[in-house]
PDB file of N, CA and C in Angstrom:
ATOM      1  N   UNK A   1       0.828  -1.183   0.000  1.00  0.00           N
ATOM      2  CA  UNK A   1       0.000   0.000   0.000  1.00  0.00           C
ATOM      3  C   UNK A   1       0.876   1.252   0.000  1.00  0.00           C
ATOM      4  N   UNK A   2       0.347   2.310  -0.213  1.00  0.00           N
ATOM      5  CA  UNK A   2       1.256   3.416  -0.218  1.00  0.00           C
ATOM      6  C   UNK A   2      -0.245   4.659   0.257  1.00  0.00           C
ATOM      7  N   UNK A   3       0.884   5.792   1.117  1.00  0.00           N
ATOM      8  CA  UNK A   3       0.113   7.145   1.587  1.00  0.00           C
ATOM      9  C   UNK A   3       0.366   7.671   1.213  1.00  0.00           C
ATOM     10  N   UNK A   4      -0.720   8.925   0.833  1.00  0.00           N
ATOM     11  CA  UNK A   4       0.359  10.130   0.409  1.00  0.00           C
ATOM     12  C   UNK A   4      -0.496  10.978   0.958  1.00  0.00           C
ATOM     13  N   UNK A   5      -0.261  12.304   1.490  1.00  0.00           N
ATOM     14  CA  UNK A   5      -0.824  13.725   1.919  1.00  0.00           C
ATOM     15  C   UNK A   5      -1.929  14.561   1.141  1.00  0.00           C
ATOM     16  N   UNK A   6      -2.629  14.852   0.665  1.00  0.00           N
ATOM     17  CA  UNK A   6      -3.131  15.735  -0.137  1.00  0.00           C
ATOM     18  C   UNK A   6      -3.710  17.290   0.290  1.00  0.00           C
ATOM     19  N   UNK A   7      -3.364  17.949  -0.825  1.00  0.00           N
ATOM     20  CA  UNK A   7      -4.311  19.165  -0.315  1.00  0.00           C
ATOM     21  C   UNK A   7      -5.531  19.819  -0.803  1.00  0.00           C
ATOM     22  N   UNK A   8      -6.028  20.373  -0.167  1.00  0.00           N
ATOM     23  CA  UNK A   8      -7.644  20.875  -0.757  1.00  0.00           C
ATOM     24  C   UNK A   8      -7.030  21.288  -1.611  1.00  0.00           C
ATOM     25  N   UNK A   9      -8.344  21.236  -2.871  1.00  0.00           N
ATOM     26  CA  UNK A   9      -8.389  21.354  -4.116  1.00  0.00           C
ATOM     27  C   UNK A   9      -8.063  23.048  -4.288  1.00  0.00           C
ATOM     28  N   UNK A  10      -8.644  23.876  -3.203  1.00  0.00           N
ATOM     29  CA  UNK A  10      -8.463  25.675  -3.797  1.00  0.00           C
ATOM     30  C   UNK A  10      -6.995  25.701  -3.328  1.00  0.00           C
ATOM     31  N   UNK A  11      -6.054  25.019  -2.609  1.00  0.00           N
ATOM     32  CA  UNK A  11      -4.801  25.494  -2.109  1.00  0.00           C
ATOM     33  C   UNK A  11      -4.005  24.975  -3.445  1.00  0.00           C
ATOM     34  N   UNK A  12      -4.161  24.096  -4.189  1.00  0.00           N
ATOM     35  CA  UNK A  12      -3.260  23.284  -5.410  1.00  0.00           C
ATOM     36  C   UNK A  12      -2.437  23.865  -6.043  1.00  0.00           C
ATOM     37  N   UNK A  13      -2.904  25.780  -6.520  1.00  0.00           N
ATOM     38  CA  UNK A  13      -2.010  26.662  -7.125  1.00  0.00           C
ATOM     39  C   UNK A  13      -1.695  27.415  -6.242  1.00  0.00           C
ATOM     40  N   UNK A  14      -1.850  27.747  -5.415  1.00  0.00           N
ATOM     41  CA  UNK A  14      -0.976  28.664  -4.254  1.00  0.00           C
ATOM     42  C   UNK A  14       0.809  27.400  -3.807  1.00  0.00           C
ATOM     43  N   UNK A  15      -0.059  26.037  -3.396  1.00  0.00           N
ATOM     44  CA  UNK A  15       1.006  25.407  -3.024  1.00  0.00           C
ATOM     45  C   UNK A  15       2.212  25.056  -3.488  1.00  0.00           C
ATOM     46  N   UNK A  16       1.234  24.697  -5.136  1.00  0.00           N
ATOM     47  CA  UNK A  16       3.018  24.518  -6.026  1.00  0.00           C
ATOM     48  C   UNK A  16       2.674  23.116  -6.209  1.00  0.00           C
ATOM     49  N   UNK A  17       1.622  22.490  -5.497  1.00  0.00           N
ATOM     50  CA  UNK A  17       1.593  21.276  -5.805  1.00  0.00           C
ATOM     51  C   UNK A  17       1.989  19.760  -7.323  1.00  0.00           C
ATOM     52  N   UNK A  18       1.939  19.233  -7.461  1.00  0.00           N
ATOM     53  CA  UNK A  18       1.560  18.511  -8.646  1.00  0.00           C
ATOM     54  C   UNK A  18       0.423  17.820  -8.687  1.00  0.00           C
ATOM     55  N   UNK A  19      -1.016  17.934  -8.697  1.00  0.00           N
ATOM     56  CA  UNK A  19      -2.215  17.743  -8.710  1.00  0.00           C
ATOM     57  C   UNK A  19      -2.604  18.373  -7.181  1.00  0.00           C
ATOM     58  N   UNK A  20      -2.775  17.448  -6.725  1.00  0.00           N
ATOM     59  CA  UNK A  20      -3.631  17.420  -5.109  1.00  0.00           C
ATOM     60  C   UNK A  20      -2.217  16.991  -4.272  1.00  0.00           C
ATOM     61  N   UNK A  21      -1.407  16.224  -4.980  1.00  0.00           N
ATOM     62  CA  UNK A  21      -0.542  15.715  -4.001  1.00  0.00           C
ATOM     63  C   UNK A  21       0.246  16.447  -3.491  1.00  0.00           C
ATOM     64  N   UNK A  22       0.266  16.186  -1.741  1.00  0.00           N
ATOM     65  CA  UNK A  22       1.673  16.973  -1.593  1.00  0.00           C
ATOM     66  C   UNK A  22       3.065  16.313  -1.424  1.00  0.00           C
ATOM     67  N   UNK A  23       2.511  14.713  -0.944  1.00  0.00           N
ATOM     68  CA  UNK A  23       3.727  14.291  -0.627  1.00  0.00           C
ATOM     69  C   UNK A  23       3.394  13.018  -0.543  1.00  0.00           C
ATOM     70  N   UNK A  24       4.184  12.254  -0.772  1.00  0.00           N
ATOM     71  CA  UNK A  24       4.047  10.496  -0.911  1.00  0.00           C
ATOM     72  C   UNK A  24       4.899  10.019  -2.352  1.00  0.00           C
ATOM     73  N   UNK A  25       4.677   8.668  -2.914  1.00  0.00           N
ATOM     74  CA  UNK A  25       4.121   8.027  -1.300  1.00  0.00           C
ATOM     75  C   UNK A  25       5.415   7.475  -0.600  1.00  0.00           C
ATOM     76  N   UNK A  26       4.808   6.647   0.271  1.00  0.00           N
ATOM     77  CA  UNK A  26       5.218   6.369   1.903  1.00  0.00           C
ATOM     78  C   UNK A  26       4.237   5.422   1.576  1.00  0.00           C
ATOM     79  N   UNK A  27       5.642   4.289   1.964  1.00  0.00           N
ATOM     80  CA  UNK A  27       5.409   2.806   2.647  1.00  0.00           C
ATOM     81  C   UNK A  27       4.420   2.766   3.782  1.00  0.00           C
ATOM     82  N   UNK A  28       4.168   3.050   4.738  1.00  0.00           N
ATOM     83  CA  UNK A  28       3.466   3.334   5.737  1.00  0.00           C
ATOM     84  C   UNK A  28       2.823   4.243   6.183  1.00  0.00           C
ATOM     85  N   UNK A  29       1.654   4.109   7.405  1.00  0.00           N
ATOM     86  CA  UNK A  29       1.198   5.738   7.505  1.00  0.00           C
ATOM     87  C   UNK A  29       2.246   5.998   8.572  1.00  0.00           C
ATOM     88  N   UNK A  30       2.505   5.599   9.414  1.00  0.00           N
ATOM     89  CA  UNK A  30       3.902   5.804  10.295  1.00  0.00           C
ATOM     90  C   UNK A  30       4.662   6.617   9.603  1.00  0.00           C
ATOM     91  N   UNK A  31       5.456   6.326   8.598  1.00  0.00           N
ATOM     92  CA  UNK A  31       6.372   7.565   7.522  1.00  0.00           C
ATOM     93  C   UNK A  31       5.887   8.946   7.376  1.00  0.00           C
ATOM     94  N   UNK A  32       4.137   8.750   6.289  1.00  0.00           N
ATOM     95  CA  UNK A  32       3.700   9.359   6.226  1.00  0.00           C
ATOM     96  C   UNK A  32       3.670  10.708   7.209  1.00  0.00           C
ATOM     97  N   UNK A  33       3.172  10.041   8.519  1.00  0.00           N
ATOM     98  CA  UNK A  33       2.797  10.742   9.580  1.00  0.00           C
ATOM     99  C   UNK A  33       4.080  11.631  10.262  1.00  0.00           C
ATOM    100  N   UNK A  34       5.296  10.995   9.779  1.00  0.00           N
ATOM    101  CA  UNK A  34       6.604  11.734   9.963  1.00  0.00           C
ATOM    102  C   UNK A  34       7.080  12.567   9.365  1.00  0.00           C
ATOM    103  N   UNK A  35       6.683  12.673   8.369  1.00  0.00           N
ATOM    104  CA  UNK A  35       7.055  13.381   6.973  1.00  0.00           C
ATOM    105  C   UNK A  35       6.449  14.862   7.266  1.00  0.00           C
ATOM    106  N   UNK A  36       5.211  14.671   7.978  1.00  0.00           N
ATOM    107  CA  UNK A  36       4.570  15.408   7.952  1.00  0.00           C
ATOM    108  C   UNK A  36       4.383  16.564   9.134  1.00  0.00           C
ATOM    109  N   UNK A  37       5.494  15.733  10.145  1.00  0.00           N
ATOM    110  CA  UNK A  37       5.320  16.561  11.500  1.00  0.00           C
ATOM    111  C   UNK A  37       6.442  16.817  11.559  1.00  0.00           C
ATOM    112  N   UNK A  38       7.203  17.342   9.981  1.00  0.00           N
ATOM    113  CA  UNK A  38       8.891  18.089   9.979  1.00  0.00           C
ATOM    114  C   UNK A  38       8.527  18.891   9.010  1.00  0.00           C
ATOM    115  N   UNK A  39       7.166  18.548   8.278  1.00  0.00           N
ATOM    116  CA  UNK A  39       7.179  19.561   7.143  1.00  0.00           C
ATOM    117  C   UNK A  39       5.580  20.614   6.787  1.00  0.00           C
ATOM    118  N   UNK A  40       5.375  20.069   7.941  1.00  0.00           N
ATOM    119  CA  UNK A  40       3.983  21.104   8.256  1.00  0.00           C
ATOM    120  C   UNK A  40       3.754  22.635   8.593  1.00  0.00           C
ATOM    121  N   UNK A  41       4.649  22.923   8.668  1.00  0.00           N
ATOM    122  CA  UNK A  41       5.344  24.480   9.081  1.00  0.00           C
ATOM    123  C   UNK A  41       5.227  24.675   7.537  1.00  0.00           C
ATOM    124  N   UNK A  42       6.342  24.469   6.828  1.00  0.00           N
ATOM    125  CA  UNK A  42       6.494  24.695   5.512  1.00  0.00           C
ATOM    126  C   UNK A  42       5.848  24.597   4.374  1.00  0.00           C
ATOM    127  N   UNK A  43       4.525  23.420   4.600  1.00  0.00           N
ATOM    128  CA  UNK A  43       3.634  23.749   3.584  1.00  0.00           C
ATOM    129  C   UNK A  43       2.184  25.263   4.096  1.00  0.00           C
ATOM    130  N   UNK A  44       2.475  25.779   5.113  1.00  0.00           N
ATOM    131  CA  UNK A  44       1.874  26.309   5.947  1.00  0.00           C
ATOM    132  C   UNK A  44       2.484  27.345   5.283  1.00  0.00           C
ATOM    133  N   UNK A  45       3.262  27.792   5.057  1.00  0.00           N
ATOM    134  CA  UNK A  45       4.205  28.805   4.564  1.00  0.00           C
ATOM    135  C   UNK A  45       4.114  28.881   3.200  1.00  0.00           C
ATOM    136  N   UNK A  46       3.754  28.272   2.423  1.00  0.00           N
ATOM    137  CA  UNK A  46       3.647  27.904   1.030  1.00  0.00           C
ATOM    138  C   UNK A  46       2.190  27.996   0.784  1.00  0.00           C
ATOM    139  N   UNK A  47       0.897  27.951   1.872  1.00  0.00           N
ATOM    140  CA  UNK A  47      -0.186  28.423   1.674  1.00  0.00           C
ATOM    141  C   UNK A  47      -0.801  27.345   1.773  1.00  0.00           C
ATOM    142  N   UNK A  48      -0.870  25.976   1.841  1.00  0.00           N
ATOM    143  CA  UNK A  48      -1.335  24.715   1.993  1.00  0.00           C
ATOM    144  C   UNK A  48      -1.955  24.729   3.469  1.00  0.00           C
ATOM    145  N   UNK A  49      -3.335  25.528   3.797  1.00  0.00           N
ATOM    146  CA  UNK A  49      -4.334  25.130   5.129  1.00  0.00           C
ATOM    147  C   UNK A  49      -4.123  24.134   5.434  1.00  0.00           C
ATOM    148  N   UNK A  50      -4.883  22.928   4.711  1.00  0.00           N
ATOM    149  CA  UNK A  50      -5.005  21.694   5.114  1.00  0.00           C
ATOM    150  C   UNK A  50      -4.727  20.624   4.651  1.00  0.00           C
ATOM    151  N   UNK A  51      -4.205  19.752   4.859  1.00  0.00           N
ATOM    152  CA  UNK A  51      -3.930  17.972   4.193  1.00  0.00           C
ATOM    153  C   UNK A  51      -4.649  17.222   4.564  1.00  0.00           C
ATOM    154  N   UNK A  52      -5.279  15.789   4.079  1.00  0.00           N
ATOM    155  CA  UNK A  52      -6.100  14.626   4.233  1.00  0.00           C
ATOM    156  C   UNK A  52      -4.810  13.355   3.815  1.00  0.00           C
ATOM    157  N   UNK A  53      -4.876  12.685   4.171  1.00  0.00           N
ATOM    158  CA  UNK A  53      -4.345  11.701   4.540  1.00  0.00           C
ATOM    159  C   UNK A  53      -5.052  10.416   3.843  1.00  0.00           C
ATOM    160  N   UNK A  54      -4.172   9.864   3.038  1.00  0.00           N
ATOM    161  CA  UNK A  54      -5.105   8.873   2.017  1.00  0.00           C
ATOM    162  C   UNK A  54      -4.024   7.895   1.738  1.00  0.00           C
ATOM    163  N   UNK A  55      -4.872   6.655   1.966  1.00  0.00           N
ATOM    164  CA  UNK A  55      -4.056   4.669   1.571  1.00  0.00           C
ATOM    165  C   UNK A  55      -4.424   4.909   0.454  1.00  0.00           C
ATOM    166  N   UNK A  56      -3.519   4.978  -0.883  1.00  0.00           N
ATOM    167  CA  UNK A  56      -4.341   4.482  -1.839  1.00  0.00           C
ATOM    168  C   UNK A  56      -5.158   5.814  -2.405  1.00  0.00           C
ATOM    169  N   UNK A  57      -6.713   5.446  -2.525  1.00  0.00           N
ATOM    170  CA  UNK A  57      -7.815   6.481  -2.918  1.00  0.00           C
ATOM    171  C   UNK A  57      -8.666   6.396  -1.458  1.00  0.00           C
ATOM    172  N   UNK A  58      -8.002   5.686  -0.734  1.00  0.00           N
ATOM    173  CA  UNK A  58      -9.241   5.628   0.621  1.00  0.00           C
ATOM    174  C   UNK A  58      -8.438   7.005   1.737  1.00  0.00           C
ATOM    175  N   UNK A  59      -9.655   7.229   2.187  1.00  0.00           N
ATOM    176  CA  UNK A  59      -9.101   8.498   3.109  1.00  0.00           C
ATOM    177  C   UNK A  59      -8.912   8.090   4.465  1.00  0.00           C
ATOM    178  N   UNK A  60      -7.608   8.416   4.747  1.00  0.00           N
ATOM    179  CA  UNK A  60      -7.608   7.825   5.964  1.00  0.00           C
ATOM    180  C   UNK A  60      -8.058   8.771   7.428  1.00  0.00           C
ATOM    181  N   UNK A  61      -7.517   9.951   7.366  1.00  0.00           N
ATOM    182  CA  UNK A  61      -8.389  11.224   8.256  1.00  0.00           C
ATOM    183  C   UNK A  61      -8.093  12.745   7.476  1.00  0.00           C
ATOM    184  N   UNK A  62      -8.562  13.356   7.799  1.00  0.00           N
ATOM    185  CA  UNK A  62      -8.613  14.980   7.659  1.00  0.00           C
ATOM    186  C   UNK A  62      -9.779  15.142   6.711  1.00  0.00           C
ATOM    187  N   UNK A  63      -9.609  16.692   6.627  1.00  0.00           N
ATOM    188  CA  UNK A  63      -8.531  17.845   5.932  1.00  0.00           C
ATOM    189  C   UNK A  63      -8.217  17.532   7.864  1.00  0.00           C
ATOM    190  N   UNK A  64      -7.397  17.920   7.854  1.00  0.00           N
ATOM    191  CA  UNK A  64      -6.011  18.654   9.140  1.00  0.00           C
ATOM    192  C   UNK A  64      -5.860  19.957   9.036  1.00  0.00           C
ATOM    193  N   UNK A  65      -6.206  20.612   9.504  1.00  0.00           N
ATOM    194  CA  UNK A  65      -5.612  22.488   9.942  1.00  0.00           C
ATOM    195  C   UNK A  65      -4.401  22.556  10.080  1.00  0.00           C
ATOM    196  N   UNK A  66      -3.636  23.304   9.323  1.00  0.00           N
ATOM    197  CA  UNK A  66      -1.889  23.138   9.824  1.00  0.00           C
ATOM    198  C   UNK A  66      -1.927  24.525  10.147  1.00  0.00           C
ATOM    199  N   UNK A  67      -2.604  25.843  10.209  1.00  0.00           N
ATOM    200  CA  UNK A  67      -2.297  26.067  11.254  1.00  0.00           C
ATOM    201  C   UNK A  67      -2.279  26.510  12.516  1.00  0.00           C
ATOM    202  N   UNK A  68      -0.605  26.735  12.639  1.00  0.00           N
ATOM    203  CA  UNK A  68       0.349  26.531  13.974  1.00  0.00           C
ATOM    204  C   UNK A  68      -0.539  27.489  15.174  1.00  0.00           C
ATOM    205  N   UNK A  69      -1.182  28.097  14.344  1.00  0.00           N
ATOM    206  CA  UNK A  69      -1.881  29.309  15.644  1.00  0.00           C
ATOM    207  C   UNK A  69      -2.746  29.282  16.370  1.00  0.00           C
TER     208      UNK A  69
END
């Protein structure tokens, strides 16, 4: 299986993204979930509100608020 991060659909051109994705994949959601609590500041900074968390096409939780405030 593989995770990857995504972001709401209105953040996609602010973020820089390549579709929805922001990041993956990741072997695990464990990775995932690491990846993400070193680089959540920085997509925060780049304009990316929120990420959802997805196995695959299945959602695993969010959107997530990143942010810090």
């Amino acid at each position: 299986m593989a995770w990857y991060w995504r972001a709401k659909p209105e953040f996609e051109a602010i973020a820089g993204v390549d579709g929805l994705t922001v990041s993956g994949p990741f072997d695990t959601q464990a990775a995932a979930e690491h990846w993400l609590t070193g680089t959540f500041e920085a997509l925060a900074d780049r304009g990316v509100q929120a990420v959802s968390l997805y196995e695959e096409d299945r959602l695993v939780y969010g959107p997530m608020n990143l942010d810090a405030g």
